[in-house]
C-alpha atoms as a PDB file:
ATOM      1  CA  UNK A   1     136.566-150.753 -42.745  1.00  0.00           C
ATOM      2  CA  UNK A   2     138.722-152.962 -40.708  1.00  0.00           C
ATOM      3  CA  UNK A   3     141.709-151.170 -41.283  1.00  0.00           C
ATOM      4  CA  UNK A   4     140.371-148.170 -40.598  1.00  0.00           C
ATOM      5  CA  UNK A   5     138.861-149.195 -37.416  1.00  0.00           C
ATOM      6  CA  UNK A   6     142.649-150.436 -36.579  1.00  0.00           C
ATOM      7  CA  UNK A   7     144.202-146.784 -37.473  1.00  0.00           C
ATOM      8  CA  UNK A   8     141.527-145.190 -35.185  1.00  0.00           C
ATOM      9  CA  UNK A   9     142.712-147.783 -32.192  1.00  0.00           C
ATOM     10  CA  UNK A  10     146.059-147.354 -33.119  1.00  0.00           C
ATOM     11  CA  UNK A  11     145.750-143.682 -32.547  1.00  0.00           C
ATOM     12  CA  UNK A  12     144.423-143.704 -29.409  1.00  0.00           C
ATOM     13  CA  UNK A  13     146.797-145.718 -28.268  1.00  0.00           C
ATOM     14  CA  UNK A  14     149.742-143.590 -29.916  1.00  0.00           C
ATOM     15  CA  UNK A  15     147.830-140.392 -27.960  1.00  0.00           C
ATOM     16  CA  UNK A  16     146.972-142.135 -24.579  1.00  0.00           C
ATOM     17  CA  UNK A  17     149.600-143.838 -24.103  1.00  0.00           C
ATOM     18  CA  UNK A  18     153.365-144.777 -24.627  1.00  0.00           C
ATOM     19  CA  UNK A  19     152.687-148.140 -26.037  1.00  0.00           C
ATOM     20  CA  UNK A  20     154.696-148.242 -29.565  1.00  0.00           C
ATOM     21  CA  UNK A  21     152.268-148.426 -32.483  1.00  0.00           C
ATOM     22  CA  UNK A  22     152.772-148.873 -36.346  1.00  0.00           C
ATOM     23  CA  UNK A  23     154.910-146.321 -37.768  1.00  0.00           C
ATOM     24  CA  UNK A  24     152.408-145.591 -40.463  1.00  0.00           C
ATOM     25  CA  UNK A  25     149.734-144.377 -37.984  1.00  0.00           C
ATOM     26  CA  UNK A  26     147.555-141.592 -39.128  1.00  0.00           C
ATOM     27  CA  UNK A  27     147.121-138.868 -36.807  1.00  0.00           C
ATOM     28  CA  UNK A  28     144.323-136.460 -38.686  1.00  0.00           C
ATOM     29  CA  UNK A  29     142.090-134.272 -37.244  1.00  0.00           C
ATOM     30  CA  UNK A  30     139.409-136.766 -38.724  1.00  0.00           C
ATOM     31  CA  UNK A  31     141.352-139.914 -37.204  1.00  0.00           C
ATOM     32  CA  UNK A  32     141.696-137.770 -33.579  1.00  0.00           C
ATOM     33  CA  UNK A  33     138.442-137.348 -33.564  1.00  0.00           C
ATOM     34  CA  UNK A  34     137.394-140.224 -33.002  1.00  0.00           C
ATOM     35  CA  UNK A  35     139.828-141.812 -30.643  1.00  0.00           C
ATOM     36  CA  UNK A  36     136.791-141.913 -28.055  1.00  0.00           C
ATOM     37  CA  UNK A  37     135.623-144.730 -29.153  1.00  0.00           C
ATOM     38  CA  UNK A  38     138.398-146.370 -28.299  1.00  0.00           C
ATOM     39  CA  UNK A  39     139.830-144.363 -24.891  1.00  0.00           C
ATOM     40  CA  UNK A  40     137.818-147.391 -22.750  1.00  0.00           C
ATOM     41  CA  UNK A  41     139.068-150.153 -24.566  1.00  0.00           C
ATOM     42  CA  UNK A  42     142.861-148.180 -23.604  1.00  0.00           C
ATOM     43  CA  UNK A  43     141.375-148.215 -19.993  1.00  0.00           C
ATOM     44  CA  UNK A  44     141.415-151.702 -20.303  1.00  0.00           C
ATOM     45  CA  UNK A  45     144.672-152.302 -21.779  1.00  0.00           C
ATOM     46  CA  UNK A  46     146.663-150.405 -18.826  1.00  0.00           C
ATOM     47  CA  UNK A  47     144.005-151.424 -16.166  1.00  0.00           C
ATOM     48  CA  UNK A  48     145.246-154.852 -17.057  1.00  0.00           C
ATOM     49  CA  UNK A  49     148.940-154.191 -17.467  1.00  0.00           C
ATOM     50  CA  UNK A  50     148.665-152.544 -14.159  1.00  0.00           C
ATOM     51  CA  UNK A  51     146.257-156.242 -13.063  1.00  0.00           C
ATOM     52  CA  UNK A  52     149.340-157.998 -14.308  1.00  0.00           C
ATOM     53  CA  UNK A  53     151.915-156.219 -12.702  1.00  0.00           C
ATOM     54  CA  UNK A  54     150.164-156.874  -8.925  1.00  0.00           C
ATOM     55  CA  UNK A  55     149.933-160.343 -10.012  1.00  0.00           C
ATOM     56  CA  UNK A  56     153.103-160.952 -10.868  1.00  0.00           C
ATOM     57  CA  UNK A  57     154.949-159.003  -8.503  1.00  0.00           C
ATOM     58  CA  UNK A  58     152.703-160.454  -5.741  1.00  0.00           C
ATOM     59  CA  UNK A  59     154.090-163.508  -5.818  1.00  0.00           C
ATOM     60  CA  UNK A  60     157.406-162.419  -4.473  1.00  0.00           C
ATOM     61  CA  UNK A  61     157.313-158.847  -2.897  1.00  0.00           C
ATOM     62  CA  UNK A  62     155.018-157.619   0.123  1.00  0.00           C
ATOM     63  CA  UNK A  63     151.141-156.606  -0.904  1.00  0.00           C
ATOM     64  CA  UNK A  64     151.822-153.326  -0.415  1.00  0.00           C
ATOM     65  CA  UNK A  65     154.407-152.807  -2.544  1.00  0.00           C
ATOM     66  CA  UNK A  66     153.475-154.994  -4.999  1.00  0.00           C
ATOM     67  CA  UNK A  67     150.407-152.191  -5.523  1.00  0.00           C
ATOM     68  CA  UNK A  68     152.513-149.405  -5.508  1.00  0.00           C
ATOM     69  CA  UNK A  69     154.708-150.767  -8.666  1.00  0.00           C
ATOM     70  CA  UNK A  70     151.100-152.042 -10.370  1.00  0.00           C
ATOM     71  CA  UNK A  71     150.301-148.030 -10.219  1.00  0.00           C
ATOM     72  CA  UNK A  72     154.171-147.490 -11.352  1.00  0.00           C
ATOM     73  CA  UNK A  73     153.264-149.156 -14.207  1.00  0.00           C
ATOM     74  CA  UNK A  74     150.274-147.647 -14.893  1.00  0.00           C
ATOM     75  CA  UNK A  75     151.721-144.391 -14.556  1.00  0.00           C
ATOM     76  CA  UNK A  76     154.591-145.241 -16.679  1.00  0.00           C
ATOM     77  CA  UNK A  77     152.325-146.940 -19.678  1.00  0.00           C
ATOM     78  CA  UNK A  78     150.172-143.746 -19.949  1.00  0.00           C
ATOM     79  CA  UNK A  79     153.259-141.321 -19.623  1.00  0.00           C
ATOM     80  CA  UNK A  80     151.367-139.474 -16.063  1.00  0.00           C
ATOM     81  CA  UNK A  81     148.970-138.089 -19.121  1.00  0.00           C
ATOM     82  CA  UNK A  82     145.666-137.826 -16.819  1.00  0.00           C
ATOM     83  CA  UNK A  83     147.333-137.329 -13.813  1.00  0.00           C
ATOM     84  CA  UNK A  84     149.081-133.907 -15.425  1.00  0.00           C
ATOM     85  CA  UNK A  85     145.592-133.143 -16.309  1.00  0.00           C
ATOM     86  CA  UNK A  86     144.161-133.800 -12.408  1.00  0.00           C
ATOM     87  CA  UNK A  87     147.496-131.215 -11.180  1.00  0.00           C
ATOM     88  CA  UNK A  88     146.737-128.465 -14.067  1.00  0.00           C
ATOM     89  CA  UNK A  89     142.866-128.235 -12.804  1.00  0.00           C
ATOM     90  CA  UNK A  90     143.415-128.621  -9.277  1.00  0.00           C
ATOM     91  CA  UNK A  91     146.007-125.547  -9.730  1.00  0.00           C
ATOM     92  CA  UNK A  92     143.569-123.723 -12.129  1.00  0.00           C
ATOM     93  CA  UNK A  93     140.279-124.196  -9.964  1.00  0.00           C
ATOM     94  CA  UNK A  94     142.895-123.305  -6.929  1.00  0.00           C
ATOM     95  CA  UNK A  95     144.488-120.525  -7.969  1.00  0.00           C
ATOM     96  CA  UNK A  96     141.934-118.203 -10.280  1.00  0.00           C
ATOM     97  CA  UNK A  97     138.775-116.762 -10.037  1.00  0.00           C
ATOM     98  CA  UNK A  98     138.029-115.906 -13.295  1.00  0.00           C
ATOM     99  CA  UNK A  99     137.349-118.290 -16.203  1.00  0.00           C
ATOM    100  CA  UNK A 100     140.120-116.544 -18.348  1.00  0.00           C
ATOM    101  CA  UNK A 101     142.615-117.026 -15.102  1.00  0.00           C
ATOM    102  CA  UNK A 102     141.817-120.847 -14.692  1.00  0.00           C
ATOM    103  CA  UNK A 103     142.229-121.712 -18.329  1.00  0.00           C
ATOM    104  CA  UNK A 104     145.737-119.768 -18.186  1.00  0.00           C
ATOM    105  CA  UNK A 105     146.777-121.373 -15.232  1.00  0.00           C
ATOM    106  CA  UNK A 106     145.940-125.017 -16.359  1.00  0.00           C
ATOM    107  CA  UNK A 107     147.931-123.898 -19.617  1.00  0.00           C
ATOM    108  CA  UNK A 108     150.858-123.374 -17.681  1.00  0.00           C
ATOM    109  CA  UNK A 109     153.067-126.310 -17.705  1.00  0.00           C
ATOM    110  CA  UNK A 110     154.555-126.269 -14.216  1.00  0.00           C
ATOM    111  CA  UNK A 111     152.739-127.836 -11.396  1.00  0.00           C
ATOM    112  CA  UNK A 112     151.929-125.167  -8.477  1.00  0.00           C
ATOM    113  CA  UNK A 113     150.860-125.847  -4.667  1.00  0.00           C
ATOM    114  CA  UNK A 114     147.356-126.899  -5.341  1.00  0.00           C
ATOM    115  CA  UNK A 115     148.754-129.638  -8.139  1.00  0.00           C
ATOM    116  CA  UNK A 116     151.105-130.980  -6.077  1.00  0.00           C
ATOM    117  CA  UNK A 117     149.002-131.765  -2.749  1.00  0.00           C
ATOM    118  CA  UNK A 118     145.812-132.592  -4.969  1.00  0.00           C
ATOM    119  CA  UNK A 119     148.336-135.499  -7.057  1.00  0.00           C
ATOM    120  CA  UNK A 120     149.861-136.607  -3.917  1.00  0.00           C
ATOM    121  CA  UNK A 121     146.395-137.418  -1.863  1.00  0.00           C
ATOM    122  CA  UNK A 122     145.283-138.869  -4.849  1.00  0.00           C
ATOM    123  CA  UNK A 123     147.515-141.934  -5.734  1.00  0.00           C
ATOM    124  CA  UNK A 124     147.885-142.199  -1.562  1.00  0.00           C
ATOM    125  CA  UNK A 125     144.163-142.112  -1.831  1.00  0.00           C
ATOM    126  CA  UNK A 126     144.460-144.836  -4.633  1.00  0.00           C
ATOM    127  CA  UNK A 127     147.229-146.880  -2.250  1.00  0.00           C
ATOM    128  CA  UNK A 128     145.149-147.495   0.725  1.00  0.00           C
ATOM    129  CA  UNK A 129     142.289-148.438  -1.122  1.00  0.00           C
ATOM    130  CA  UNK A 130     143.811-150.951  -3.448  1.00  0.00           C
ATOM    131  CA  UNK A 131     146.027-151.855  -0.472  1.00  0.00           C
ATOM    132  CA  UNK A 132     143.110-152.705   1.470  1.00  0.00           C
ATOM    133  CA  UNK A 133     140.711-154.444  -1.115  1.00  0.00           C
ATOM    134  CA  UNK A 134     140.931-158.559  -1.298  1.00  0.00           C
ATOM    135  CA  UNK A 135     143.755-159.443  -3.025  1.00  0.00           C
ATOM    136  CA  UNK A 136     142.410-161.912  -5.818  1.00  0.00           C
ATOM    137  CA  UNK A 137     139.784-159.108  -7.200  1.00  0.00           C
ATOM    138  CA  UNK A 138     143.128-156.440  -7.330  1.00  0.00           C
ATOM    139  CA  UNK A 139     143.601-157.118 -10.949  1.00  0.00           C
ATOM    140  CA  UNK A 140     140.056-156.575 -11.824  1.00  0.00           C
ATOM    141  CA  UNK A 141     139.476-153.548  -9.814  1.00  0.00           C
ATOM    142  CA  UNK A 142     142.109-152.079 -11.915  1.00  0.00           C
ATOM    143  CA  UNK A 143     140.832-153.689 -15.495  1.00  0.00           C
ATOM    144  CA  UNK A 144     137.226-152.201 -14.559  1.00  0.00           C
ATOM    145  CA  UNK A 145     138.573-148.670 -12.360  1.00  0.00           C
ATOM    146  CA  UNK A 146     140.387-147.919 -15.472  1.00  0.00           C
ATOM    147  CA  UNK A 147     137.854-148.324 -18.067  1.00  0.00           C
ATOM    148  CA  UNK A 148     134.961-147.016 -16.407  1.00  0.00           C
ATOM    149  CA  UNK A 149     136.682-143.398 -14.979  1.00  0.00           C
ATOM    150  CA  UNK A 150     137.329-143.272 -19.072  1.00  0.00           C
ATOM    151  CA  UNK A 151     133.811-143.454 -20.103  1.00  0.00           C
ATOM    152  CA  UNK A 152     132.859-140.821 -17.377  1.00  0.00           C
ATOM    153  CA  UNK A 153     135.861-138.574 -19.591  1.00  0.00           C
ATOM    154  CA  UNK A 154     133.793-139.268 -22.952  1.00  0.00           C
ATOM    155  CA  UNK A 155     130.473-139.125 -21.119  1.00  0.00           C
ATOM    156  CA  UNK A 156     131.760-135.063 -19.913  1.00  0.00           C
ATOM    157  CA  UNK A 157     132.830-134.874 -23.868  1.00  0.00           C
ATOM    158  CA  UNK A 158     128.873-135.264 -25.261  1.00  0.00           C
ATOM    159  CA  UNK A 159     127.755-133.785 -22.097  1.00  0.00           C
ATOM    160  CA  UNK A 160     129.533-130.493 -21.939  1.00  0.00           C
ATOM    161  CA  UNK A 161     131.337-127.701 -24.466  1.00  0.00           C
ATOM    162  CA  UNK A 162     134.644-127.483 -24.939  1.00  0.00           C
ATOM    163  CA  UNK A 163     135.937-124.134 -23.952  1.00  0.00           C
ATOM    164  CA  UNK A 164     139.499-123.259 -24.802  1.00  0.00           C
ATOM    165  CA  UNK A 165     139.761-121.826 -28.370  1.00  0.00           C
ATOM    166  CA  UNK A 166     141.217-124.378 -31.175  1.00  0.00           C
ATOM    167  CA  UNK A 167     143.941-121.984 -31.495  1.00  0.00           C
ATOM    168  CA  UNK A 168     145.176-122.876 -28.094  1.00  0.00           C
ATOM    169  CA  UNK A 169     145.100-126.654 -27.850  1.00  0.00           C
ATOM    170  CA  UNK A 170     146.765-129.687 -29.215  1.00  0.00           C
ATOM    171  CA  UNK A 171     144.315-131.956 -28.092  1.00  0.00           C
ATOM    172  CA  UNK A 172     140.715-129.705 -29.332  1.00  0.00           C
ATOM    173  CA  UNK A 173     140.098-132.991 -31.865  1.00  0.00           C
ATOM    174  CA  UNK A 174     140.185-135.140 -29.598  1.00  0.00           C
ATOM    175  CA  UNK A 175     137.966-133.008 -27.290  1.00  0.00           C
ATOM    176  CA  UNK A 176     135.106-132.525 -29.955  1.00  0.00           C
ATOM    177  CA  UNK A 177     131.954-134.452 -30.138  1.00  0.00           C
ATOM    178  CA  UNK A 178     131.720-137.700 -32.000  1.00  0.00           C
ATOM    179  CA  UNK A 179     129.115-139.645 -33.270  1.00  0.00           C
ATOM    180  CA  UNK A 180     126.450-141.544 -31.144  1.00  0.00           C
ATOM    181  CA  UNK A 181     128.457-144.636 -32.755  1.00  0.00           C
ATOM    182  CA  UNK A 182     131.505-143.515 -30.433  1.00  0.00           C
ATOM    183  CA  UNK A 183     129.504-143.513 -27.919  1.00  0.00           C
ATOM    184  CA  UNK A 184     127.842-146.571 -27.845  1.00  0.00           C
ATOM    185  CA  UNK A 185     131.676-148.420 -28.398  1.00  0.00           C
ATOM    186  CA  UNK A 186     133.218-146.613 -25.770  1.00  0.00           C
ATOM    187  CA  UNK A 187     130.188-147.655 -23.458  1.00  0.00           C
ATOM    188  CA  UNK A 188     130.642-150.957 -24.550  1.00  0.00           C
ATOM    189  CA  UNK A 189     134.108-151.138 -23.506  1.00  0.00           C
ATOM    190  CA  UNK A 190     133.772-149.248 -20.391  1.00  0.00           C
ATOM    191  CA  UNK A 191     130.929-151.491 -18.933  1.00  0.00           C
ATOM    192  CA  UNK A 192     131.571-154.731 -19.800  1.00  0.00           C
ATOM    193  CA  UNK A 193     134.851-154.571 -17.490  1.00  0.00           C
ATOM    194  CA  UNK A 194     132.388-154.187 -14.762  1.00  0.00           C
ATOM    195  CA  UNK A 195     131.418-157.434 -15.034  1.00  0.00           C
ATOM    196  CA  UNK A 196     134.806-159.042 -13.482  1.00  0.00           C
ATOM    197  CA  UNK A 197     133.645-157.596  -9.854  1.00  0.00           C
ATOM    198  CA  UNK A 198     130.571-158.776  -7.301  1.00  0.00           C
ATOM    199  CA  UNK A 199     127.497-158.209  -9.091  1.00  0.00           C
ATOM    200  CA  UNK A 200     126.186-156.690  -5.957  1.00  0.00           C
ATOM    201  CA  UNK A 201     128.697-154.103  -5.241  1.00  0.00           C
ATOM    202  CA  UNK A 202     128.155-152.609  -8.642  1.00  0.00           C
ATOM    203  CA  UNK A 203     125.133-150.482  -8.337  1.00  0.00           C
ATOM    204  CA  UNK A 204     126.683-148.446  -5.032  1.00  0.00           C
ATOM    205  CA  UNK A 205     129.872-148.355  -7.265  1.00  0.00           C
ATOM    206  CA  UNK A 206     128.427-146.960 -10.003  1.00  0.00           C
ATOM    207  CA  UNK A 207     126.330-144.442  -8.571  1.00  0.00           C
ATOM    208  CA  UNK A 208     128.892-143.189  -6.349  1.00  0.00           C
ATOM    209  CA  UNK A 209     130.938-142.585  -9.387  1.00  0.00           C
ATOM    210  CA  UNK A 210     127.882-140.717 -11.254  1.00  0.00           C
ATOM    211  CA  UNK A 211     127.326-138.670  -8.041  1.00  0.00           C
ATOM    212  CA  UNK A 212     131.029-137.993  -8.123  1.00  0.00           C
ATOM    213  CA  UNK A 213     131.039-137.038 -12.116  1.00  0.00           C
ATOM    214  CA  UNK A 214     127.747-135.127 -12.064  1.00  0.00           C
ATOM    215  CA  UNK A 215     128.958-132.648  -9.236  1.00  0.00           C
ATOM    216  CA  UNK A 216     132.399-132.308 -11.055  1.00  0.00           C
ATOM    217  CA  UNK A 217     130.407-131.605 -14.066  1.00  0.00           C
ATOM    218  CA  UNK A 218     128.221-129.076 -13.003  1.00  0.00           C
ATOM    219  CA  UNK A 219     131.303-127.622 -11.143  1.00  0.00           C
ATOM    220  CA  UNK A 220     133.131-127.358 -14.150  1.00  0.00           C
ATOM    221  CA  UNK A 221     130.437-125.726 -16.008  1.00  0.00           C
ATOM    222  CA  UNK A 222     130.307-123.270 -13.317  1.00  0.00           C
ATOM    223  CA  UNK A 223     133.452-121.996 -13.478  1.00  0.00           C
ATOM    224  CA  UNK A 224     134.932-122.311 -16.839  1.00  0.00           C
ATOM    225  CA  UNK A 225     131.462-123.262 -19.131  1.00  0.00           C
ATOM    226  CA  UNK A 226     132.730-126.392 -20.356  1.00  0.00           C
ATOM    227  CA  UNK A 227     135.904-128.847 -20.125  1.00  0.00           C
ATOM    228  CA  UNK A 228     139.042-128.457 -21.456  1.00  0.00           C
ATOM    229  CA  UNK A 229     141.694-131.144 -22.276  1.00  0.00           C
ATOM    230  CA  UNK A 230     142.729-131.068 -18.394  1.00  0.00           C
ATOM    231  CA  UNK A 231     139.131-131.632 -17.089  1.00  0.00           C
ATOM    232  CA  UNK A 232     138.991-134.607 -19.081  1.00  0.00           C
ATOM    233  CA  UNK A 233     142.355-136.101 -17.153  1.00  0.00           C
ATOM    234  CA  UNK A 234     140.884-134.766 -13.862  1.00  0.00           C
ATOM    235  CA  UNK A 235     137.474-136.481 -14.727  1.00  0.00           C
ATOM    236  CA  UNK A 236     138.960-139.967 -15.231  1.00  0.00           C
ATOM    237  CA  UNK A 237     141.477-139.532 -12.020  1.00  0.00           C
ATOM    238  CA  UNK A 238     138.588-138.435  -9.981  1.00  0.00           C
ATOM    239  CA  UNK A 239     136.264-141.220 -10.992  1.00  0.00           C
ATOM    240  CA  UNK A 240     138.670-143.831 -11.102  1.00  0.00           C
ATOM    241  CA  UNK A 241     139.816-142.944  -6.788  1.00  0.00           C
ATOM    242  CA  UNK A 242     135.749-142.995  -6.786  1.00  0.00           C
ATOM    243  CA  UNK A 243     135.402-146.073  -8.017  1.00  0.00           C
ATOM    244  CA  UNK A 244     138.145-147.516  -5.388  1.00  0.00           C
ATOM    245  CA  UNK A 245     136.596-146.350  -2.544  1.00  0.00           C
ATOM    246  CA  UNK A 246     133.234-147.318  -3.364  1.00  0.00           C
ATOM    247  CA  UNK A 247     134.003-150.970  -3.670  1.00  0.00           C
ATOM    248  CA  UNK A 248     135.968-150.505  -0.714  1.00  0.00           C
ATOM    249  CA  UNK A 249     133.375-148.696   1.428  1.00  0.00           C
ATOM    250  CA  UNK A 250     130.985-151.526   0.092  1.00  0.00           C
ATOM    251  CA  UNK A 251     133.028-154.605   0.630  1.00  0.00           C
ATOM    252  CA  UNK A 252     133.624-152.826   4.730  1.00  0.00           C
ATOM    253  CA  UNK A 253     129.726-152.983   5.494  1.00  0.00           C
ATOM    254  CA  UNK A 254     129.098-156.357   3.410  1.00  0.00           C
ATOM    255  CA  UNK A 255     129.686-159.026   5.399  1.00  0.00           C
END
């Protein structure tokens, strides 16, 4: 059971990330399948490498730039995996009108006008908010940012239909529905986080972030009738810049 467990985390971090894992990792469609349960518990592990990396850095370099190389390393841990996924959609949605033109678009591998202004707002968005948020709760904003914009990725996975035939993805285990078991770990692991922040900033945090994945959501099923493997990455981008400016807009009008 254990060991099992450890091959499914193991996984998830050999998909989500560059971190090295056991050379004997499985990789089945079975295994893939339920990485979920684990994608929060990744949240945490490069919310906190990105935590450590202000911390450290901190100490001798300017604030500013101290938060710039804490989303370096972010970046660099997860490979620029969900941020590829933010460009593809924001080209897709951008650029076709049709749901057969927005899932060929967001196949296409190189990043078009719409991707490159939507990824470059988006970490400046990222910047000035972690730039301007109290220094000593940097680390945990990242820890909980990063796990929580992750859950809102599994919560679109039970929520929604994925659209873009099996034929045609790498990544359709990962996108299909897991058990309520998933679920309930990958909630675990995206909430708890929460808990390293102000108590009292949570609620507006949180249901800015809901408002935020709801009307992506329902966008999403609009156009295309589900999510695809790029949704997902622009899901956890778009909820993780949420949940930035929501503690910052709440920690400008608390005194």
């Amino acid at each position: 059971m254990l060991k099992r467990e450890l091959d499914i985390f193991f996984a998830t971090l050999m998909f989500y990330t560059r971190i090295p894992v056991p050379y004997r990792t499985g990789h089945s469609d079975e295994i893939l399948n339920k990485t979920t349960r684990y994608f929060t518990l990744v949240g945490i592990i490069v919310g906190a490498i990105g935590g450590l990396t202000f911390w450290s850095l901190n100490h001798i370099l300017p604030e500013n730039l101290a938060v710039v190389l804490s989303m370096v390393a972010t970046i660099f841990v997860t490979g620029a995996f969900h941020e590829d996924g933010f460009a593809d959609t924001c080209d897709g949605f951008g650029g076709g009108y049709t749901k057969e033109k927005v899932l060929e678009i967001m196949k296409d591998s190189r990043i078009g006008t719409y991707g490159t202004v939507g990824l470059l707002l988006i970490l400046l968005t990222k910047f000035y908010c972690l730039s301007s948020s109290p220094v000593y709760l940097i680390p945990a904003i990242l820890i909980s940012g990063h796990s929580f914009s992750r859950f809102c990725s599994v919560c679109m996975i039970y929520l929604q239909s994925y659209v873009r035939p099996a034929d045609q993805s790498k990544s359709k285990p990962i996108g299909h529905r897991a058990s309520g078991v998933s679920l309930v770990i990958a909630a675990f692991f995206g909430i708890t986080p929460l808990l390293l922040l102000p108590y009292k900033s949570l609620l507006f945090i949180v249901s800015l972030c809901m408002i935020v994945f709801v009307s992506f959501s329902s966008y999403t099923k609009r156009r295309i009738g589900g999510y695809t493997g790029d949704v997902l990455g622009a899901t956890q981008q778009l909820c993780e810049v949420t949940f930035y400016l929501g503690f910052l807009i709440y920690n400008y009008f608390t005194p």
